[in-house]
PDB file of N, CA and C in Angstrom:
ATOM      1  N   UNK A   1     111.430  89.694 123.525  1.00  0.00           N
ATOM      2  CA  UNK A   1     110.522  89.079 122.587  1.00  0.00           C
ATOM      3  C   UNK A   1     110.913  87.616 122.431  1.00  0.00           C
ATOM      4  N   UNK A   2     109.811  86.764 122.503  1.00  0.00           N
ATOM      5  CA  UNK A   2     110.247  85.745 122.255  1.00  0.00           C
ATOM      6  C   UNK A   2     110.106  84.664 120.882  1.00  0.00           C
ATOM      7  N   UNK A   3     110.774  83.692 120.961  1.00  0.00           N
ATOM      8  CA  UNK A   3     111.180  83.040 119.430  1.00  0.00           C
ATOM      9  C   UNK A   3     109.891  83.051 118.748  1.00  0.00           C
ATOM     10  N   UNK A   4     108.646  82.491 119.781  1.00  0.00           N
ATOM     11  CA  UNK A   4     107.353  82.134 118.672  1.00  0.00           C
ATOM     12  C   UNK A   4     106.756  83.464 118.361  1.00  0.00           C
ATOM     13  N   UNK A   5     106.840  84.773 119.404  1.00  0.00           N
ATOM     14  CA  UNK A   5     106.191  85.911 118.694  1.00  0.00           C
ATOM     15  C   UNK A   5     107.210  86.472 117.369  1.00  0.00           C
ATOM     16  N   UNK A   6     108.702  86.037 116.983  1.00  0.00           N
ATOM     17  CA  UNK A   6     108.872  86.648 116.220  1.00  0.00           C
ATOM     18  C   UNK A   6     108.631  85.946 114.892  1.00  0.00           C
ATOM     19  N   UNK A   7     108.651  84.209 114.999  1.00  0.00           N
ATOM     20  CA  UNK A   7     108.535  83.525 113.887  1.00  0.00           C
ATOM     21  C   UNK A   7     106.518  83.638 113.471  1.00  0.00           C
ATOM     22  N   UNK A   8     106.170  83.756 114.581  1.00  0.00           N
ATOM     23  CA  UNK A   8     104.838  84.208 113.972  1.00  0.00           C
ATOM     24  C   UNK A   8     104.377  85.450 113.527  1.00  0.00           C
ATOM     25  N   UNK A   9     105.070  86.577 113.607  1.00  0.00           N
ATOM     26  CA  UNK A   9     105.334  87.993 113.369  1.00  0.00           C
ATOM     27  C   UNK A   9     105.824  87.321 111.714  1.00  0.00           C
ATOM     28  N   UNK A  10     106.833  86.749 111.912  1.00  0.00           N
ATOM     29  CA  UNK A  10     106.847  86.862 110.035  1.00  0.00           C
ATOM     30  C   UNK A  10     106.116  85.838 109.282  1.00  0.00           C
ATOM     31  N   UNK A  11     105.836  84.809 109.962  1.00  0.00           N
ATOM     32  CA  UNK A  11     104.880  84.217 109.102  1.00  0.00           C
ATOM     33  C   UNK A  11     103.428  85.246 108.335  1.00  0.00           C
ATOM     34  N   UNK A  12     102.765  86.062 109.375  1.00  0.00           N
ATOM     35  CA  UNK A  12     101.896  87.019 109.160  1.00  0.00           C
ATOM     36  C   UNK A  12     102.257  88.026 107.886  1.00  0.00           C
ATOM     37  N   UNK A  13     103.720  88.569 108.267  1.00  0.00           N
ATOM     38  CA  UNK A  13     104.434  88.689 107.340  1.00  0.00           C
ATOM     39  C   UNK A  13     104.692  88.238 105.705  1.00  0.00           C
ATOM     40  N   UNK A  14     104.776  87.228 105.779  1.00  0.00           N
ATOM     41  CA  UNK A  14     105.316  86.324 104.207  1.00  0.00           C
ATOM     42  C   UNK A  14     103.563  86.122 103.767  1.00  0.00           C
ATOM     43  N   UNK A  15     102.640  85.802 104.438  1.00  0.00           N
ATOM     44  CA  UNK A  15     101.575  85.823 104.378  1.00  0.00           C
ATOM     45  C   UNK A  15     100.801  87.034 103.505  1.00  0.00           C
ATOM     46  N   UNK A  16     100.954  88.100 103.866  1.00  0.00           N
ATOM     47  CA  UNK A  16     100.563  89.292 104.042  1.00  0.00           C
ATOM     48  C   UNK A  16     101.262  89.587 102.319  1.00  0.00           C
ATOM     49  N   UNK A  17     102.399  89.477 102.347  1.00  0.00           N
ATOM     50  CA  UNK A  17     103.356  89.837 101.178  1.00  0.00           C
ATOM     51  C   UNK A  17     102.701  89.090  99.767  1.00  0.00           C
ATOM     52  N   UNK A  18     102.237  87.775 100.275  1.00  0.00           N
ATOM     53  CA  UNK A  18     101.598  86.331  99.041  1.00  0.00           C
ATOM     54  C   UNK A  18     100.495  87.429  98.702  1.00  0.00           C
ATOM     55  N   UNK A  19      99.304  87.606 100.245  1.00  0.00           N
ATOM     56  CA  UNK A  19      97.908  87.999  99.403  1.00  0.00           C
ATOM     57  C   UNK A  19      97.833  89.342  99.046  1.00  0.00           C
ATOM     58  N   UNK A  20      98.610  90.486  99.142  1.00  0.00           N
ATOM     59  CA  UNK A  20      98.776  91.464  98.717  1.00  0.00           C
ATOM     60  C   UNK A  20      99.438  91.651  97.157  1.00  0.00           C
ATOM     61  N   UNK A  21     100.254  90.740  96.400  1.00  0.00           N
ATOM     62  CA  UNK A  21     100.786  90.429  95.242  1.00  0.00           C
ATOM     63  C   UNK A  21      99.881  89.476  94.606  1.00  0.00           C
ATOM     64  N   UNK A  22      99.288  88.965  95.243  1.00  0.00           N
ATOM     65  CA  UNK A  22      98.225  88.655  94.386  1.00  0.00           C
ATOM     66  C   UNK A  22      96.666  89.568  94.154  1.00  0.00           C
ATOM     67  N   UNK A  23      96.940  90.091  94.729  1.00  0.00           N
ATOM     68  CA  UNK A  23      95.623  90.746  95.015  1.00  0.00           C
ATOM     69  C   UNK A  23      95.597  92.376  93.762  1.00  0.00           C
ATOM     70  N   UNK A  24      97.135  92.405  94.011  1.00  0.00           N
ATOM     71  CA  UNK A  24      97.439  93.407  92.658  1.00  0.00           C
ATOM     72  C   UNK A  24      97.704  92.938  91.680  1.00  0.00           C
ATOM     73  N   UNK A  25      97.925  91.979  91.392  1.00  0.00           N
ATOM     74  CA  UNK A  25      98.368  91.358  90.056  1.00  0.00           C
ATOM     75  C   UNK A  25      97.245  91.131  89.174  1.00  0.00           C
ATOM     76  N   UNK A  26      95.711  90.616  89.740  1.00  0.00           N
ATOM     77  CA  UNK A  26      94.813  90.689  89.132  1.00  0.00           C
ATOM     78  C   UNK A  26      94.172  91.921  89.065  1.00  0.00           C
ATOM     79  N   UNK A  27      93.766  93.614  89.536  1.00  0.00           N
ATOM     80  CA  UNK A  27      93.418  94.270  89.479  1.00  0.00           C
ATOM     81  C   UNK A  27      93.875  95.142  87.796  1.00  0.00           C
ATOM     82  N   UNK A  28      92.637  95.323  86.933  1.00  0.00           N
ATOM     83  CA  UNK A  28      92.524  95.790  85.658  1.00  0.00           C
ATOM     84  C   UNK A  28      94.167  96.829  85.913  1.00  0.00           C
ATOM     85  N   UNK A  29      94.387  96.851  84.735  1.00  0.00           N
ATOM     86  CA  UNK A  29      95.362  98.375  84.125  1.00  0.00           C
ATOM     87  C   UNK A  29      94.350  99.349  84.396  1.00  0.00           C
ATOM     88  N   UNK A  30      93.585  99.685  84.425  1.00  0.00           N
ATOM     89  CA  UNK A  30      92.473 100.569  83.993  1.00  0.00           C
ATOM     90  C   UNK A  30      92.897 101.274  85.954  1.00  0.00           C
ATOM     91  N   UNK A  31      92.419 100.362  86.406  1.00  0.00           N
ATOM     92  CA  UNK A  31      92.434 101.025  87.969  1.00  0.00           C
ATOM     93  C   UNK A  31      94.033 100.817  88.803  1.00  0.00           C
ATOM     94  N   UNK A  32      95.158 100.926  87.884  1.00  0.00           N
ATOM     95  CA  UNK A  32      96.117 101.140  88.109  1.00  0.00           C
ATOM     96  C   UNK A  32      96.482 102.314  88.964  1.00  0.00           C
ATOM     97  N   UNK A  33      96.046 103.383  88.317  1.00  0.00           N
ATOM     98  CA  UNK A  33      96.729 104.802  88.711  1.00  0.00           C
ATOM     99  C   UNK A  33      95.929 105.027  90.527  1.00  0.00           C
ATOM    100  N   UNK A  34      94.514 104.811  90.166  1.00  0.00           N
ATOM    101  CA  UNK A  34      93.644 104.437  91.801  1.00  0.00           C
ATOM    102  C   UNK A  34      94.493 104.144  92.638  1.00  0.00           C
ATOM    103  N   UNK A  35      94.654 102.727  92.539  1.00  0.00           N
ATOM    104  CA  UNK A  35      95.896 101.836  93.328  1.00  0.00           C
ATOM    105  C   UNK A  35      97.040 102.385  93.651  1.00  0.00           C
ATOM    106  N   UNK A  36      97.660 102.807  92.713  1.00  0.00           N
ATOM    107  CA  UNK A  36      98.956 103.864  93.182  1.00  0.00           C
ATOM    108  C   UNK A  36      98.526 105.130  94.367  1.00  0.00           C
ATOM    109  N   UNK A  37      97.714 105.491  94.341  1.00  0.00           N
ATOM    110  CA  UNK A  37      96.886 106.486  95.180  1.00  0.00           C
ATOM    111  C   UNK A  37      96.970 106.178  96.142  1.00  0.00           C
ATOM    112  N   UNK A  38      96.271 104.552  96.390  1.00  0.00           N
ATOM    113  CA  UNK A  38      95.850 104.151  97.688  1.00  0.00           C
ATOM    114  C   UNK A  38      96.806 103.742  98.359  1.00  0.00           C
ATOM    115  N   UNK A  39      97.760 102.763  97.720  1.00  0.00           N
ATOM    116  CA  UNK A  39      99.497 102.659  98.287  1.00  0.00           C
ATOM    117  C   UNK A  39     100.402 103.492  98.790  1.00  0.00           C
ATOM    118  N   UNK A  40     100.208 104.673  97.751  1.00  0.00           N
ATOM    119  CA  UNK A  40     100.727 105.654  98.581  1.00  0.00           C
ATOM    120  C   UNK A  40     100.424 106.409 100.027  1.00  0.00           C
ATOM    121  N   UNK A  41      99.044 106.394 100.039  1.00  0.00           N
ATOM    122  CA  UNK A  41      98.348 106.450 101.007  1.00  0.00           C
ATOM    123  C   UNK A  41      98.925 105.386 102.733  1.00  0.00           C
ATOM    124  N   UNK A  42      98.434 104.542 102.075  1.00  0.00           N
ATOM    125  CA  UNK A  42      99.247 103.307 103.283  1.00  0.00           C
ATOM    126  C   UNK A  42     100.837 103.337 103.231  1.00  0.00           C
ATOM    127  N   UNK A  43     101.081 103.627 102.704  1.00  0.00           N
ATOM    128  CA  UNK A  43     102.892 103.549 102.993  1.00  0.00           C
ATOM    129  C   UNK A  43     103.268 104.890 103.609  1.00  0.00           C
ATOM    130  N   UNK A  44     102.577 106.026 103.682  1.00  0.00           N
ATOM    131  CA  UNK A  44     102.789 107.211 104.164  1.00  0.00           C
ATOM    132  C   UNK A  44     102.490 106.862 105.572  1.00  0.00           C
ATOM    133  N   UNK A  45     101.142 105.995 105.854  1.00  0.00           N
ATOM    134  CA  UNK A  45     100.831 105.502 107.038  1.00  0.00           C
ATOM    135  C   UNK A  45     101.738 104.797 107.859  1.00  0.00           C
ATOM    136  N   UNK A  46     102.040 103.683 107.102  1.00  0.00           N
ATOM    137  CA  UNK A  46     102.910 102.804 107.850  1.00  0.00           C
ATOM    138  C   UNK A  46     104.667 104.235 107.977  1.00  0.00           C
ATOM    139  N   UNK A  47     104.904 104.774 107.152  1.00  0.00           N
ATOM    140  CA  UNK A  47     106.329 105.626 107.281  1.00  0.00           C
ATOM    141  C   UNK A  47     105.898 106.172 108.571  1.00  0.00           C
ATOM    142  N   UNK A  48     104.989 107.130 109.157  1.00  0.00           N
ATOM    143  CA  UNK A  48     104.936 107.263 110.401  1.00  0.00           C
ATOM    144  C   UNK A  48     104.840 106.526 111.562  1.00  0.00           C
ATOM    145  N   UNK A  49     104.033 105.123 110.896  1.00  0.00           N
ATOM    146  CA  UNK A  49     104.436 104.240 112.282  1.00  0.00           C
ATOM    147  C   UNK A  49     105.928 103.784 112.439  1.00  0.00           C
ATOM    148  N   UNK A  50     106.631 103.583 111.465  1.00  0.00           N
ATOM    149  CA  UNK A  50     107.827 103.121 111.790  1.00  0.00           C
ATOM    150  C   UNK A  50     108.701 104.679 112.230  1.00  0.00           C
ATOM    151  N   UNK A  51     108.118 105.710 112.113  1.00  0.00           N
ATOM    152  CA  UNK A  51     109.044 106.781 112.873  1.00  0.00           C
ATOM    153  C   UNK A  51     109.054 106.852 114.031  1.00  0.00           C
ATOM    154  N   UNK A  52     107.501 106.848 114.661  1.00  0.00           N
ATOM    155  CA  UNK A  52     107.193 106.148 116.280  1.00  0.00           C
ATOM    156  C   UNK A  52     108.034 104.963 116.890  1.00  0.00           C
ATOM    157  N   UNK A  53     107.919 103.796 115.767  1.00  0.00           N
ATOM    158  CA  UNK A  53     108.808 102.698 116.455  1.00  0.00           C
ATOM    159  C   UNK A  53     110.129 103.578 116.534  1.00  0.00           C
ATOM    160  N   UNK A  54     110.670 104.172 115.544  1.00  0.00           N
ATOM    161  CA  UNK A  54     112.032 104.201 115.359  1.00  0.00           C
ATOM    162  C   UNK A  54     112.360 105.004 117.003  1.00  0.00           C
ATOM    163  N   UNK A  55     111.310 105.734 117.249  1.00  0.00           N
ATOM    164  CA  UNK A  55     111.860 106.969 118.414  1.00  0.00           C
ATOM    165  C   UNK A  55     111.477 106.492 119.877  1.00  0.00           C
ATOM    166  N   UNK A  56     110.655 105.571 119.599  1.00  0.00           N
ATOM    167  CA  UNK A  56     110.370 105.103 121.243  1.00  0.00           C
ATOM    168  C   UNK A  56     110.632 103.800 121.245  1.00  0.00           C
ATOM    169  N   UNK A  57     111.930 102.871 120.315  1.00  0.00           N
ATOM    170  CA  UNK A  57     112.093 101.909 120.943  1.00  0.00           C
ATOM    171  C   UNK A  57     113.637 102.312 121.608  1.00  0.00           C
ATOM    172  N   UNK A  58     113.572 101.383 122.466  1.00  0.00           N
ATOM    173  CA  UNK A  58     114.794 101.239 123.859  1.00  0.00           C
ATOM    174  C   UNK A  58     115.532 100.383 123.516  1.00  0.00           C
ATOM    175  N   UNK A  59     115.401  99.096 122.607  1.00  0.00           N
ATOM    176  CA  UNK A  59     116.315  97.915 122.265  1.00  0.00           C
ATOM    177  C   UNK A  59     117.110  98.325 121.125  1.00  0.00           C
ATOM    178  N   UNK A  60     117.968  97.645 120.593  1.00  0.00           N
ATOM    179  CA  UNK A  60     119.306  97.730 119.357  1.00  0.00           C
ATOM    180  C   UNK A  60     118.565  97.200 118.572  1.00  0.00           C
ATOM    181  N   UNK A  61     117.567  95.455 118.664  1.00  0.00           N
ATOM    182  CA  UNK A  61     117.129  95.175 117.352  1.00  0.00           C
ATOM    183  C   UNK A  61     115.711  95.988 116.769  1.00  0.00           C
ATOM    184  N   UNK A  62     115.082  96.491 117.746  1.00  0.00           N
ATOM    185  CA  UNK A  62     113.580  97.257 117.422  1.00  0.00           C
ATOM    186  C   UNK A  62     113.984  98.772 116.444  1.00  0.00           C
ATOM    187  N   UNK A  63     115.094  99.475 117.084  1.00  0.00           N
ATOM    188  CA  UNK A  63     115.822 100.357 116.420  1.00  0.00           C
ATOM    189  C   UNK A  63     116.417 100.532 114.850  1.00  0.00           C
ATOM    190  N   UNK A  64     117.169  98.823 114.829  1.00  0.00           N
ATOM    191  CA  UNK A  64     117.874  98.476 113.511  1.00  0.00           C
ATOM    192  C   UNK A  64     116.247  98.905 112.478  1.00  0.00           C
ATOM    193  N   UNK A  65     115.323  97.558 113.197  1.00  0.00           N
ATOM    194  CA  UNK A  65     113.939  97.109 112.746  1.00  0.00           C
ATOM    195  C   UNK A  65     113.318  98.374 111.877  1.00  0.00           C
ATOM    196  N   UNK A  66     113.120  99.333 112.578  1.00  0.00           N
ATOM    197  CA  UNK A  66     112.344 100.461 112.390  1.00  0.00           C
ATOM    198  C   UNK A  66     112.918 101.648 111.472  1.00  0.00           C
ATOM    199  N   UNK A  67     114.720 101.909 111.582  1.00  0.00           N
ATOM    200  CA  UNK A  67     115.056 102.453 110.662  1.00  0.00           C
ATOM    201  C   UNK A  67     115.046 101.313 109.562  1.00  0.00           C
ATOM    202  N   UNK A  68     115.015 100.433 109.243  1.00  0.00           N
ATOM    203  CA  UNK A  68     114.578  99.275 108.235  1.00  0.00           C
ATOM    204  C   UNK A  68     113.287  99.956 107.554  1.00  0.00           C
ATOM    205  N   UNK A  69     112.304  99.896 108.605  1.00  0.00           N
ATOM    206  CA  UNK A  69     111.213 100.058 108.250  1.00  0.00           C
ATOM    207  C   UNK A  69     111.123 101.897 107.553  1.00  0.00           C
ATOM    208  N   UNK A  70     111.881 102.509 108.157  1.00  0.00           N
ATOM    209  CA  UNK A  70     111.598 104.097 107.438  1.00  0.00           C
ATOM    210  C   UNK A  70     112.655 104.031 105.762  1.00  0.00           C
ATOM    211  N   UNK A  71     113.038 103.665 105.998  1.00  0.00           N
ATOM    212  CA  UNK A  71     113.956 103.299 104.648  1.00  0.00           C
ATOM    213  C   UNK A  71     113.053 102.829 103.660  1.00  0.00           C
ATOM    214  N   UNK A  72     112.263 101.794 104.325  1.00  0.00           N
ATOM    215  CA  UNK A  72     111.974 100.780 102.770  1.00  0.00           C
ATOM    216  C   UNK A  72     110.295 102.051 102.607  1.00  0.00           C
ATOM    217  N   UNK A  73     109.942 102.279 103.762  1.00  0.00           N
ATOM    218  CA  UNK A  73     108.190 103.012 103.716  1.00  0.00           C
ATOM    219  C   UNK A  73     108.724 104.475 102.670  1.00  0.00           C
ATOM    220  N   UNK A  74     109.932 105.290 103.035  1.00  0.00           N
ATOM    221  CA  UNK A  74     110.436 106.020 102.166  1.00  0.00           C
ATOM    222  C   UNK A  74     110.648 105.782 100.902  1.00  0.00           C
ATOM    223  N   UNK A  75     111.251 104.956 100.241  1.00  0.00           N
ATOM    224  CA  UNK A  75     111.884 104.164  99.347  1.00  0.00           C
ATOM    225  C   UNK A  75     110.127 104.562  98.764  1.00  0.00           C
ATOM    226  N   UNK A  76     109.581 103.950  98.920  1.00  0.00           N
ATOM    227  CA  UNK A  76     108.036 102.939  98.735  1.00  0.00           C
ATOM    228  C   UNK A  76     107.134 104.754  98.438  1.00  0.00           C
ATOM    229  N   UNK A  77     107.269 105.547  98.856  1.00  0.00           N
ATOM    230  CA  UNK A  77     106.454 106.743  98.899  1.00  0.00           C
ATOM    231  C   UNK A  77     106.553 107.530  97.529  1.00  0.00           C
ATOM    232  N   UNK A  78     108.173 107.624  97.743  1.00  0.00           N
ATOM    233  CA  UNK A  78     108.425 108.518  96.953  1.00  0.00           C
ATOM    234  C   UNK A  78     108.462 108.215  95.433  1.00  0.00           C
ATOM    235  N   UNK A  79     108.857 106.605  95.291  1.00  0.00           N
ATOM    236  CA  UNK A  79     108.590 105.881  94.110  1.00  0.00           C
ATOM    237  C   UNK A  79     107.284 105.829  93.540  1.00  0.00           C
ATOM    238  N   UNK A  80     106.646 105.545  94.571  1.00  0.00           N
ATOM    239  CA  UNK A  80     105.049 105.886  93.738  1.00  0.00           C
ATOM    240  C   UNK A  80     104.603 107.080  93.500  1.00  0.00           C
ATOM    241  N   UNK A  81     104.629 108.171  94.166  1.00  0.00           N
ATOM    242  CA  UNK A  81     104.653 109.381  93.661  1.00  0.00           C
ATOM    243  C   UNK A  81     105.281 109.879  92.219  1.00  0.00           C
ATOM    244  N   UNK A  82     106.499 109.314  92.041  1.00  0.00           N
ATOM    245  CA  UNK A  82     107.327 109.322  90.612  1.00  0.00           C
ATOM    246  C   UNK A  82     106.272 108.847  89.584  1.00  0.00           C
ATOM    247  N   UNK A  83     105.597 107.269  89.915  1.00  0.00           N
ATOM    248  CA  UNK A  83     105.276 106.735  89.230  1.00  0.00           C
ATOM    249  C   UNK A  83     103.869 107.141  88.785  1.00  0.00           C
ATOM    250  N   UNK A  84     102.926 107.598  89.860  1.00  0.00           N
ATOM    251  CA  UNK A  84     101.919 108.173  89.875  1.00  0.00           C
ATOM    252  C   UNK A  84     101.944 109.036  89.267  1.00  0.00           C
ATOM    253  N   UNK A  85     102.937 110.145  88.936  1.00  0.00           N
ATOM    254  CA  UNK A  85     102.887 111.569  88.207  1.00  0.00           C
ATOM    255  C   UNK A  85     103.489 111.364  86.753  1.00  0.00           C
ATOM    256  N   UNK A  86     104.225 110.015  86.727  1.00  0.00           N
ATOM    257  CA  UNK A  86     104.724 109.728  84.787  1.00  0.00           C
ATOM    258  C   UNK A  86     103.604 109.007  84.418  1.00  0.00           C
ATOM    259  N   UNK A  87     102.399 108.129  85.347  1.00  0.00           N
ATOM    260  CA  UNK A  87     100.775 107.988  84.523  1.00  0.00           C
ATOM    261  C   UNK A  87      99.833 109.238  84.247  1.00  0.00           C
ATOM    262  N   UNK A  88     100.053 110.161  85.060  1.00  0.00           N
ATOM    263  CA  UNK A  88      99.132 111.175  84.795  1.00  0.00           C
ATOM    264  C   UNK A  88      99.384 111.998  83.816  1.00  0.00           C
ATOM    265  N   UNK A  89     101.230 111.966  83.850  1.00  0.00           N
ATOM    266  CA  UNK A  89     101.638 112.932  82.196  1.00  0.00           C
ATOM    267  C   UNK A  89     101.303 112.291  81.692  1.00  0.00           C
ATOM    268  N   UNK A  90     100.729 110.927  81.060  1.00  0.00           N
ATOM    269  CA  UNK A  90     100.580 110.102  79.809  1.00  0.00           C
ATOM    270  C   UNK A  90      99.401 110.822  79.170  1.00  0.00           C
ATOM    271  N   UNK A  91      98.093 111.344  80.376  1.00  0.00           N
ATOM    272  CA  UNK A  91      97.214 111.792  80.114  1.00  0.00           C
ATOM    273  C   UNK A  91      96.894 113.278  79.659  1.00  0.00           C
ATOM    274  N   UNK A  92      97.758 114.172  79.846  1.00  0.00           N
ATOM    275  CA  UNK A  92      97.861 115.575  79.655  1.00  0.00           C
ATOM    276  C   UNK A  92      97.636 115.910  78.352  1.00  0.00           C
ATOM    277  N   UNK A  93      97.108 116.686  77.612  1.00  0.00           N
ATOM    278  CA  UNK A  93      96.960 116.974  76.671  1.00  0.00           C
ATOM    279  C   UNK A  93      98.261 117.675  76.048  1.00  0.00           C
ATOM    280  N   UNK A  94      98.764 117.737  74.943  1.00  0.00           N
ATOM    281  CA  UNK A  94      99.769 118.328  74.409  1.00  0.00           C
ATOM    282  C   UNK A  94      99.337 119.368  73.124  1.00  0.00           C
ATOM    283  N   UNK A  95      99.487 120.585  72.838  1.00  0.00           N
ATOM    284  CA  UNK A  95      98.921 121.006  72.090  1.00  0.00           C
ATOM    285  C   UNK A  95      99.805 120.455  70.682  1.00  0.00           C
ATOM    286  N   UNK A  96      99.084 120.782  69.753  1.00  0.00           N
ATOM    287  CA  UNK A  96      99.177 120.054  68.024  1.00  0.00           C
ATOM    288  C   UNK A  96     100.165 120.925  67.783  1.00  0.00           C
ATOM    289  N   UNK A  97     100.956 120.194  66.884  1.00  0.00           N
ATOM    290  CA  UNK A  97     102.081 120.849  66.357  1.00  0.00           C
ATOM    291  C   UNK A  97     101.542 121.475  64.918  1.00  0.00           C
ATOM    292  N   UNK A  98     102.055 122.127  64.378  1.00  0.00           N
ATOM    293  CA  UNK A  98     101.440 122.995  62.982  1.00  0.00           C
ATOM    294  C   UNK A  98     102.222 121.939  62.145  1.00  0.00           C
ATOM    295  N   UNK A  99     101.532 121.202  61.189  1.00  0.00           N
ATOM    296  CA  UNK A  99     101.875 120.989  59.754  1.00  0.00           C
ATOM    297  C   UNK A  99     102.701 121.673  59.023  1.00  0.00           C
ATOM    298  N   UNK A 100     103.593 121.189  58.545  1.00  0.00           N
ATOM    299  CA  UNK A 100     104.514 122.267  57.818  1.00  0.00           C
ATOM    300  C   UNK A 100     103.893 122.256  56.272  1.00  0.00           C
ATOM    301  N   UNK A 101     104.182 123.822  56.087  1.00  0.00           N
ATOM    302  CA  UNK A 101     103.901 124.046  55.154  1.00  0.00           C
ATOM    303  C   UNK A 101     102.445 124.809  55.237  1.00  0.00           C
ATOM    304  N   UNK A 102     101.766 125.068  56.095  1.00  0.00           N
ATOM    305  CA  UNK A 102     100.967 125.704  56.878  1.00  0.00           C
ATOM    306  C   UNK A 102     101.469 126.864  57.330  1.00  0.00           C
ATOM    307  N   UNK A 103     100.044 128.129  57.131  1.00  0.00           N
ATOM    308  CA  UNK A 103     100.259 129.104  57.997  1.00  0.00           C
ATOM    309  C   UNK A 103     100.592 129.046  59.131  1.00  0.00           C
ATOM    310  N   UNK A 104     100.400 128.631  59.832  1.00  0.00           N
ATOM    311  CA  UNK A 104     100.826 128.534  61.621  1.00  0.00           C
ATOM    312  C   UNK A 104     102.155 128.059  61.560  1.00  0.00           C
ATOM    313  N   UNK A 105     102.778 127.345  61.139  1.00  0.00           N
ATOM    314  CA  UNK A 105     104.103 126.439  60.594  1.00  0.00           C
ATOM    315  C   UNK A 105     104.980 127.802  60.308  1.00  0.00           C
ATOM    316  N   UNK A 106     104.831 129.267  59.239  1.00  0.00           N
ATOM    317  CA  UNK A 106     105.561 129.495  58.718  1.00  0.00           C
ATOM    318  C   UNK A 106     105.682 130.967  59.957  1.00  0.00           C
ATOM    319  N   UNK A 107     104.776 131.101  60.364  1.00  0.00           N
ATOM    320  CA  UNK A 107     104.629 132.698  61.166  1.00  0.00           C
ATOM    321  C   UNK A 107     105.544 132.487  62.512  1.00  0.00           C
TER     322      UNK A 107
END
């Protein structure tokens, strides 16, 4: 690989990182939990492409690269899943506790 495909590989990169953080930063609270959906979605995507890289590359740095890449796509999955399922408990209904001093309270 050479110098300009990799410095243009991350420019695309740092690029990619700007309009994607911006692009969530303005999206309502409201369509938060959506978003978590859809991220998770693409990072499950990309975790299998970097398992492909990880198994059919032949070089030391594509190798390092790719377990890089299953680390952080892992990292990235399972966190939103966490996070995705402590917004949805917010929403669960909880049943009412009895008033004390109430029939239901004393039985």
């Amino acid at each position: 690989m050479s110098a300009n495909v990799i410095i243009s590989s991350l420019f695309v990169f740092a690029l990619a990182g700007f309009v994607g953080f911006e692009l969530i930063r303005k999206v309502p609270k409201l369509l938060h939990t959506p978003l978590m959906a859809l991220t998770n979605a693409l990072s499950a995507i990309s975790l299998v492409g970097s398992l492909v890289i990880l198994g059919e590359s032949t070089e030391l740095y594509a190798r390092i690269l790719g377990f890089l890449a299953v680390v952080a796509s892992t990292i990235n999955v399972v966190g939103g899943f966490l996070i995705t399922d402590k917004m949805l408990r917010m929403f669960r209904r909880t049943p009412a506790r009895p008033v004390a001093g109430s029939k239901e309270a004393e039985s």
